[in-house]
Protein backbone atom coordinates (compact mmCIF):
# COMPACT_ATOMS: atom_id res chain seq x y z
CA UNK A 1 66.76 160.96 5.00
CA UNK A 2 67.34 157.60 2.44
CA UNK A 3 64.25 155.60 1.79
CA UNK A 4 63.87 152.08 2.66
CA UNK A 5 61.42 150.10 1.56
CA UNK A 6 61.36 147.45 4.88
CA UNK A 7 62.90 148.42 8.34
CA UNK A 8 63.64 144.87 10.37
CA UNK A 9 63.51 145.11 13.84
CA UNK A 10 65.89 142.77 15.30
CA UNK A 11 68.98 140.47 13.80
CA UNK A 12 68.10 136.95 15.15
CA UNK A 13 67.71 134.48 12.48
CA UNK A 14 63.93 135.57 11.51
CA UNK A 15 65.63 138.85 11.08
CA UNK A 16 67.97 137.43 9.20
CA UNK A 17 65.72 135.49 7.17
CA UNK A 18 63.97 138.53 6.58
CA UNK A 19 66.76 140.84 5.07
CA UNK A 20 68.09 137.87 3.08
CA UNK A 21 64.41 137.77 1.30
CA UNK A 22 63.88 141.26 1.03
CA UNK A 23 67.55 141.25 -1.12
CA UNK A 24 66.30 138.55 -3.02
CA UNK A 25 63.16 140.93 -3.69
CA UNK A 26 65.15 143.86 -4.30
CA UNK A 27 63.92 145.95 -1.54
CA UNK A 28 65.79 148.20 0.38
CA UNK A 29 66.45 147.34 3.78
CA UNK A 30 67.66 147.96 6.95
CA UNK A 31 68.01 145.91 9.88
CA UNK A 32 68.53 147.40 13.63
CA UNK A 33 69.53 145.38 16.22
CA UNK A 34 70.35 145.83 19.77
CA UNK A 35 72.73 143.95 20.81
CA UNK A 36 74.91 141.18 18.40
CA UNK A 37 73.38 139.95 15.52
CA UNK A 38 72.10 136.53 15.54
CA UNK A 39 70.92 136.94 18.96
CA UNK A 40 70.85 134.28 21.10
CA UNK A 41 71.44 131.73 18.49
CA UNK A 42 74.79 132.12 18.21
CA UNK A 43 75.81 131.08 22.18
CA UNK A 44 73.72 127.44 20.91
CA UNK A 45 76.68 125.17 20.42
CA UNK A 46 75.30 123.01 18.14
CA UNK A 47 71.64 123.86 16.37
CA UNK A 48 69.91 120.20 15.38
CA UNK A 49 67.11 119.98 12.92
CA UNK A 50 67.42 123.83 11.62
CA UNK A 51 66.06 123.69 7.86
CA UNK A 52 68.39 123.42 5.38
CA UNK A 53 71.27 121.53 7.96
CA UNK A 54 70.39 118.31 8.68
CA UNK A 55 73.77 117.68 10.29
CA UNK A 56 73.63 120.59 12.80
CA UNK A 57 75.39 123.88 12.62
CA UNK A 58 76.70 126.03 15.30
CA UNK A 59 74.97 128.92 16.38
CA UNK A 60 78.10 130.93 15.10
CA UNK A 61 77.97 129.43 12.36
CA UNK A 62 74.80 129.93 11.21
CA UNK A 63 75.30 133.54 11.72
CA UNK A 64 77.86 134.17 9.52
CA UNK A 65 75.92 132.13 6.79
CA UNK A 66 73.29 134.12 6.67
CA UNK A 67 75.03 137.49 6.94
CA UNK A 68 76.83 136.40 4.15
CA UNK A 69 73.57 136.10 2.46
CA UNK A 70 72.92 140.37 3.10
CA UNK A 71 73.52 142.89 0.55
CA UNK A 72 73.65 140.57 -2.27
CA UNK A 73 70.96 141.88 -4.21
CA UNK A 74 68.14 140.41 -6.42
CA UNK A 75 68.72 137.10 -8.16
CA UNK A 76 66.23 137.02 -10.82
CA UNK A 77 68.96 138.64 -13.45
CA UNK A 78 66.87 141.47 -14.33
CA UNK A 79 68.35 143.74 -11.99
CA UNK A 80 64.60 145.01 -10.92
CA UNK A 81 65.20 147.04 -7.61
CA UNK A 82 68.12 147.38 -5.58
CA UNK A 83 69.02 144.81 -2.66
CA UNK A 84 70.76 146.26 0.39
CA UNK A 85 70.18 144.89 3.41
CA UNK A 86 72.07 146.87 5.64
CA UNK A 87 72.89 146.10 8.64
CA UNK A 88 72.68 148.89 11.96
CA UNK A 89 74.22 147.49 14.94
């Protein structure tokens, strides 16, 4: 069985959130979700006032930002711990 340091219960955008940190960290991670990730976010048209997009972003959209965001690892350039927040689906 492979350890994992965090175990994320569900890919909405606090999910996401949660596995993009937990790379930054270096953790090891694992997210499960049900159904599509994002959740119901991505059916929202157009999301108004979401931090960080003052212009709006799709739901969509802001999905594939932030799975962009997964796996990359920790950005403090020491290499301490190994990001990899994969994704079950």
């Amino acid at each position: 069985m492979e350890h994992r340091d965090l175990i994320i219960i569900g890919a909405d955008p606090a999910g996401l959130s949660a596995g993009i940190y937990a790379d930054y960290y270096g953790l090891r991670s694992i997210i499960f979700e049900e159904n599509i990730p994002g959740g119901l976010a991505v059916e929202i048209p157009l999301l108004e006032d979401y931090p960080g997009f003052h212009e709006g972003i799709s739901g969509r959209g802001l999905r594939y930002g932030m799975g962009r965001g997964l796996g990359r690892g920790p950005r403090d350039g020491r290499g301490a711990g190994r990001g990899g927040g994969g994704r079950k689906g």
